[in-house]
Protein backbone atom coordinates (compact mmCIF):
# COMPACT_ATOMS: atom_id res chain seq x y z
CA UNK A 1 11.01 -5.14 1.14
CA UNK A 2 12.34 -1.80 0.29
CA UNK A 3 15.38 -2.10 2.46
CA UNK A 4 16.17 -5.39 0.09
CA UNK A 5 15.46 -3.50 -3.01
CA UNK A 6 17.95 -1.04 -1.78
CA UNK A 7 20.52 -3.08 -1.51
CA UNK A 8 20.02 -4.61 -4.65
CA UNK A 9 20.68 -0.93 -6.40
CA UNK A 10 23.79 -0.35 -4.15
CA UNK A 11 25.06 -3.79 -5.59
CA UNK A 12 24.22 -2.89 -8.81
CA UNK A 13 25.59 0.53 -8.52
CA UNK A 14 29.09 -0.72 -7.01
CA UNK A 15 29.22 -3.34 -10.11
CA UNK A 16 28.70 -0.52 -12.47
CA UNK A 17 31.09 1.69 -10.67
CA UNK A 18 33.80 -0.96 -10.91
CA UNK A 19 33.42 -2.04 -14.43
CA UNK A 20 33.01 1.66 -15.68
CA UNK A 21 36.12 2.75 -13.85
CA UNK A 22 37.83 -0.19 -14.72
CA UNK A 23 37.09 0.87 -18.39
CA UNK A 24 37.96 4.33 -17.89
CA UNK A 25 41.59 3.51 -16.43
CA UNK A 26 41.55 1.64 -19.87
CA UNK A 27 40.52 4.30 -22.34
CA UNK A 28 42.41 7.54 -20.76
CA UNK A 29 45.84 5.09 -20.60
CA UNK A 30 45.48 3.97 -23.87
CA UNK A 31 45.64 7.69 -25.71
CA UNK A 32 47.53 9.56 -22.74
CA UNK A 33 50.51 7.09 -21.30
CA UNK A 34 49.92 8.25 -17.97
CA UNK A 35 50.95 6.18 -14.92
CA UNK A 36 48.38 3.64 -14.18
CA UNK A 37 48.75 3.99 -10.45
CA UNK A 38 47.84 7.52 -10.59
CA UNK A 39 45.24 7.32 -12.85
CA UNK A 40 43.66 4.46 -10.68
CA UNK A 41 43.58 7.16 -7.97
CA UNK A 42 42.26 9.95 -10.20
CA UNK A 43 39.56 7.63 -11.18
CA UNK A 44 38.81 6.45 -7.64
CA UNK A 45 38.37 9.95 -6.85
CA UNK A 46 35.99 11.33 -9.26
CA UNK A 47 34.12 8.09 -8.96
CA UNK A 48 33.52 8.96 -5.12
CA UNK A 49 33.00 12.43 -6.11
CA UNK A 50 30.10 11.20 -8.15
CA UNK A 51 28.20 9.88 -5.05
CA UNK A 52 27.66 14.23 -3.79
CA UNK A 53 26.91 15.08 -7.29
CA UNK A 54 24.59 12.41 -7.82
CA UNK A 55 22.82 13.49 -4.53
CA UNK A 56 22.87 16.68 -5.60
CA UNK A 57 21.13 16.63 -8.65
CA UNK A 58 18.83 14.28 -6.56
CA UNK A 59 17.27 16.78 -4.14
CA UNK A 60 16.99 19.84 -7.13
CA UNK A 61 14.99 17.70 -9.25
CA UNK A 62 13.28 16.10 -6.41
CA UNK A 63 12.48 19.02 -4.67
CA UNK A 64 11.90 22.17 -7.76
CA UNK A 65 9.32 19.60 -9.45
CA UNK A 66 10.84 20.29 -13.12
CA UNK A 67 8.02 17.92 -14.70
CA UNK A 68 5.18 20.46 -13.61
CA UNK A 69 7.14 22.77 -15.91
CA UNK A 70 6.15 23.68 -19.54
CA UNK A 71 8.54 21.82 -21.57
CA UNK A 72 10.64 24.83 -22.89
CA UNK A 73 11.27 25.43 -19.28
CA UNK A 74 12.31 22.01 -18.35
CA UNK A 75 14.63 21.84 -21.13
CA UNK A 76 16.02 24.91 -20.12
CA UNK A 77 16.05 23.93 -16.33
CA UNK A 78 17.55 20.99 -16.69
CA UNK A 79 20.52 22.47 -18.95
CA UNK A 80 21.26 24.87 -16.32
CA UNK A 81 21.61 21.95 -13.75
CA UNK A 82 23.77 19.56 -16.05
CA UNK A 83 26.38 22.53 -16.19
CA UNK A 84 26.39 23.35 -12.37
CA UNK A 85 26.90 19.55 -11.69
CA UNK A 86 29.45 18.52 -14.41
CA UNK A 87 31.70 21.91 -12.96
CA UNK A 88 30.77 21.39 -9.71
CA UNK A 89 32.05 17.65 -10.23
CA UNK A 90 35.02 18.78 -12.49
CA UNK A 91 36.25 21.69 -10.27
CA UNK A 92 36.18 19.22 -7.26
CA UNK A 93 37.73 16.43 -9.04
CA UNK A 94 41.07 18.34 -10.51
CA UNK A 95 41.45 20.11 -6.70
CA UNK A 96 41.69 16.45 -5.22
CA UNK A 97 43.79 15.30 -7.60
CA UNK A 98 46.19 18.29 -7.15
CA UNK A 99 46.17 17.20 -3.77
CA UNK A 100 46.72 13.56 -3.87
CA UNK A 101 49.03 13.35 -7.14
CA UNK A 102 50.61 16.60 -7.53
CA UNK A 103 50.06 19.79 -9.89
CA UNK A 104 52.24 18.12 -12.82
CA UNK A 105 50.05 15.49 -13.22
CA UNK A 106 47.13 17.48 -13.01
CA UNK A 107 48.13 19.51 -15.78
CA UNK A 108 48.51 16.66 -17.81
CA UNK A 109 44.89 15.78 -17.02
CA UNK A 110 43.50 19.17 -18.38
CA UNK A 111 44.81 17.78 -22.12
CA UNK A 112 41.93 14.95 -21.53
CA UNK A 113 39.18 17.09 -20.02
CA UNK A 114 37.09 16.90 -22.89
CA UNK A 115 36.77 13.55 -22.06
CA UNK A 116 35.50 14.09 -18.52
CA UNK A 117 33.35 16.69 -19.86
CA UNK A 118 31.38 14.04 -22.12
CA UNK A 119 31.79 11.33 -18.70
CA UNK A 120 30.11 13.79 -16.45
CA UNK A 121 27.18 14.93 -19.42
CA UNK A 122 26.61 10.53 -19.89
CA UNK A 123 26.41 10.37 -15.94
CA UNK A 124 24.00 13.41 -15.50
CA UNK A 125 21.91 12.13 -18.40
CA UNK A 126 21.96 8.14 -16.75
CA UNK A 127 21.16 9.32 -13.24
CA UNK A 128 18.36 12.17 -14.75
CA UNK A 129 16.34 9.38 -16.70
CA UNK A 130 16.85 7.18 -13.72
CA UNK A 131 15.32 9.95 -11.53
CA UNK A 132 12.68 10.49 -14.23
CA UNK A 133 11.74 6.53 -14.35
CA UNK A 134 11.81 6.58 -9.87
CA UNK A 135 9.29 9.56 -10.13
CA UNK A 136 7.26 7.80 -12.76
CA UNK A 137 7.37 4.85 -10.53
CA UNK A 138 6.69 6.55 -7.19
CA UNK A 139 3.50 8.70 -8.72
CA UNK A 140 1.91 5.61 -10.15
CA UNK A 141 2.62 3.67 -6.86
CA UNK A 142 1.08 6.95 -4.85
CA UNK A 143 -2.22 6.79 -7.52
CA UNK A 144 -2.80 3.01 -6.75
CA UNK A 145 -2.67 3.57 -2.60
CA UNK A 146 -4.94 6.76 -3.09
CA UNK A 147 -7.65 4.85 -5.27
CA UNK A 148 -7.13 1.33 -2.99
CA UNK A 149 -7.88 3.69 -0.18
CA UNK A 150 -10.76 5.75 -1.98
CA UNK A 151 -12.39 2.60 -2.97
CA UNK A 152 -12.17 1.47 1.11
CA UNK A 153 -13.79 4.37 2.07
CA UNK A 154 -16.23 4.60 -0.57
CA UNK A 155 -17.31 1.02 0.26
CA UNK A 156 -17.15 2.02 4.26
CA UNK A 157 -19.37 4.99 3.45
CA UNK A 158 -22.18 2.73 1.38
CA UNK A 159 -22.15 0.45 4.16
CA UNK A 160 -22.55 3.47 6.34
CA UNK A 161 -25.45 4.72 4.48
CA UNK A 162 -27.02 1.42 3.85
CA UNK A 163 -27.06 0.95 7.70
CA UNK A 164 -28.43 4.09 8.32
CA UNK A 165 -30.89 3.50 5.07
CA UNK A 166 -32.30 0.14 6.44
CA UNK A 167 -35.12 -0.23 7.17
CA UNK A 168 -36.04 -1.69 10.23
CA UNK A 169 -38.91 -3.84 10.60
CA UNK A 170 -41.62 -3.42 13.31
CA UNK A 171 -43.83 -6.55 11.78
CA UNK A 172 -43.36 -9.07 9.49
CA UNK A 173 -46.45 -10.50 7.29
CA UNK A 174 -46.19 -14.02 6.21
CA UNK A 175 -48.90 -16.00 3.40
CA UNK A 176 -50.27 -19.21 5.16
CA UNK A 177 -52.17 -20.68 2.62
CA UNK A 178 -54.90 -18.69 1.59
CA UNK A 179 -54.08 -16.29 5.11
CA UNK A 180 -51.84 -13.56 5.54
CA UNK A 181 -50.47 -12.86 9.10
CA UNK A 182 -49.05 -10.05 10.73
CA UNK A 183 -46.53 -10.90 13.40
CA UNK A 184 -45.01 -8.32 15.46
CA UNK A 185 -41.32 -8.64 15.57
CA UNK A 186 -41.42 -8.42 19.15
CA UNK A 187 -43.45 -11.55 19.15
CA UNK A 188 -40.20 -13.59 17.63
CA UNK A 189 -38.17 -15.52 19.47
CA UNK A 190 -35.62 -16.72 16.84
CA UNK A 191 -35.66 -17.33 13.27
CA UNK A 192 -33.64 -20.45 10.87
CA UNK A 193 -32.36 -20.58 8.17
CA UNK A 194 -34.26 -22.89 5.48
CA UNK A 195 -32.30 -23.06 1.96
CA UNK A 196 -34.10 -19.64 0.51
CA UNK A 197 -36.52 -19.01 3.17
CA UNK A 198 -36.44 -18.44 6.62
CA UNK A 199 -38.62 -19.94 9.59
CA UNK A 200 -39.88 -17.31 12.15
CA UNK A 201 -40.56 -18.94 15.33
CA UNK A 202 -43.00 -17.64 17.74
CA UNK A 203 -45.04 -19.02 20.89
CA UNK A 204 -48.04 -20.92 19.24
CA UNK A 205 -45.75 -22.19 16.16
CA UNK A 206 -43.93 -21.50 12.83
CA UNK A 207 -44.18 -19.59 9.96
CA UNK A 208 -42.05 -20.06 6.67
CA UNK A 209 -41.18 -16.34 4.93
CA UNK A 210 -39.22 -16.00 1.54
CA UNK A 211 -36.64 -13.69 2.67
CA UNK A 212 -32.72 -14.33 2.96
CA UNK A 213 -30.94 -13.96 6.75
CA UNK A 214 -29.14 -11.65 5.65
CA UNK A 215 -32.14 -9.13 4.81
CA UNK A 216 -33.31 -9.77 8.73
CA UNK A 217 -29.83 -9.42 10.47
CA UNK A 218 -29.29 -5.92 8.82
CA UNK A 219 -33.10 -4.98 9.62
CA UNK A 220 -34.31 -6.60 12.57
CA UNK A 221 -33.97 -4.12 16.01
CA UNK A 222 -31.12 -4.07 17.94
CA UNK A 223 -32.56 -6.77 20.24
CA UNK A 224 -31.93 -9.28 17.43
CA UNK A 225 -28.68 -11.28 16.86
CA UNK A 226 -27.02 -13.39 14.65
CA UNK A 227 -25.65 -16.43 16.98
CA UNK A 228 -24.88 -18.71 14.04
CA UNK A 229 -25.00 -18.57 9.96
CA UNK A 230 -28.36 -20.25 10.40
CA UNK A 231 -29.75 -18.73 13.42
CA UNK A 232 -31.21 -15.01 14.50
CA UNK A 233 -32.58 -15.09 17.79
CA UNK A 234 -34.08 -12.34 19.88
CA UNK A 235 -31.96 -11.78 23.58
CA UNK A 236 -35.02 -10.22 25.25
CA UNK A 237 -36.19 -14.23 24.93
CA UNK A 238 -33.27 -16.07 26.17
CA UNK A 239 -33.12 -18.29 29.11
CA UNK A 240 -29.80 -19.02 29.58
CA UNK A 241 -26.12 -20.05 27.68
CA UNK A 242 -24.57 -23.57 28.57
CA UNK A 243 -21.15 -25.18 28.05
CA UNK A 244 -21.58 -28.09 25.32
CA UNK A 245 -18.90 -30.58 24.96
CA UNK A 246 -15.62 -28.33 25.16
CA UNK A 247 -15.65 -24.77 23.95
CA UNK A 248 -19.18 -24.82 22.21
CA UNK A 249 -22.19 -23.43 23.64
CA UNK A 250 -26.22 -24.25 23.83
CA UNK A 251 -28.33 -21.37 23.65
CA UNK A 252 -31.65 -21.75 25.73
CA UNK A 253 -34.23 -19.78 24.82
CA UNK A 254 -37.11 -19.23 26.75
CA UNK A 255 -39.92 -21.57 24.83
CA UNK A 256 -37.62 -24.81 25.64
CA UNK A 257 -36.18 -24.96 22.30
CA UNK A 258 -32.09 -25.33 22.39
CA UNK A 259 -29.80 -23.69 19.65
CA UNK A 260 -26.18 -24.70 18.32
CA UNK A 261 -23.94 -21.08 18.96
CA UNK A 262 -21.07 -20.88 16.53
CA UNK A 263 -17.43 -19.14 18.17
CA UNK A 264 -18.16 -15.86 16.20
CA UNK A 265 -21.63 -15.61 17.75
CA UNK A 266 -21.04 -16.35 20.93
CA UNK A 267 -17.93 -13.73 20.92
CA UNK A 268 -20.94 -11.22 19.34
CA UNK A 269 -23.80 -12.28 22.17
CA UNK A 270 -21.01 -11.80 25.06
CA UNK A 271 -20.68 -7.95 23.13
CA UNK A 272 -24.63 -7.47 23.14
CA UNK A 273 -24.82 -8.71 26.78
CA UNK A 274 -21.87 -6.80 27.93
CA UNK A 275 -20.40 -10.02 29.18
């Protein structure tokens, strides 16, 4: 994604480059007569000369962190760096085009240079709000991966101390009519699922408890395991795991009854059983 983006701002870039050179050929011929092949190469040049001022600039403002400043010293910062970069860019401009088109031409381009003074002050003010707007961009981009990955680790830490907060059970009681019974947790061999209440099987029969699944899978012992959304059995009481029709699986547990194990759980009982 970002190498795309890219190249959309180098297309953009080499669209503004030609249109704003094309107008500047345009404007300097119109008030100074000078030959349009030379000027096309005096333009070509200071446009490439751009490209090492613009990275300049870049890095300083990138780098010194001027928006940390108090905003006298900004000001004053940034003033300093517009008049490095516009001589920097000047200097190095009128040496290549001594160079490439002679010193009588250059001379002739000194009568204009108030003109590239006010080019070079538009450029450095374009490519400083640009900057300004990338940083902008960049910080707020930095602040929404910081609190996407505070909020992941705040959530991984409740979940952390909610494990470590559970409580697990060592009996469950259950109302039978007018009774209340106790049933040791190592007594059950599986419980189901039953809309908003949960059967706990054990050897001499069935109780019905108003609790969700959930509540038992996170505190039942370690001995207890969720095979399917509707099924919690305990491993200490299984018989034995057979191949039903294909790639599902029977569970056998140990007082003859026979339960359904979804792909998930039977990934999870391989774990427990160190299959």
């Amino acid at each position: 994604m970002s190498a795309v983006k890219n190249k959309q701002y180098l297309i953009i870039y080499v669209i503004v480059w030609a249109v704003f050179a094309f107008l500047q050929v345009l404007s300097i011929y119109s008030v100074s007569a000078l030959p349009v092949d030379l000027l096309l190469i005096d333009t070509f040049t200071r446009h490439i000369l751009l490209i090492p001022t613009g990275i300049l600039i870049y890095n300083i403002t990138r780098y010194a962190k001027y928006e940390k400043l108090p905003l006298l010293q900004q000001a004053v910062n940034y003033s300093v760096l517009a008049l490095i970069s516009i001589l920097f860019w000047l200097i190095i401009s009128y040496i290549m085009d001594y160079l490439l088109a002679g010193s009588e031409f250059t001379q002739k381009l000194l009568d204009i240079l108030p003109f590239y003074i006010l080019t070079g002050f538009m450029f450095y003010l374009i490519l400083i709000l640009f900057l300004k707007n990338k940083l902008i961009l960049s910080k707020s981009t930095e602040n929404i991966k910081e609190n996407i990955e505070h909020h992941k680790n705040t959530v991984q830490n409740n979940d952390m101390q909610s494990a470590k907060n559970a409580e697990i059970l060592e009996h469950i009681a259950v109302k039978s009519g007018q009774k209340i019974y106790v049933i040791p947790v190592t007594d059950i061999i599986y419980l189901q699922a039953f809309g908003d209440y949960v059967y706990i099987f054990i050897d001499n029969g069935k109780y019905l408890k108003e609790q969700t699944m959930k509540y038992f899978e996170n505190n039942l012992p370690q001995q207890f395991i969720r095979i399917h959304r509707s099924y919690i059995v305990n491993i200490q009481l299984i018989s034995r795991v057979e191949l039903y029709k294909k790639q599902n699986h029977l569970l056998m547990l140990k007082n003859g009854h026979q339960i359904k194990i979804s792909s998930t759980g039977y990934k999870l009982l391989k774990q427990k059983l160190n299959l």
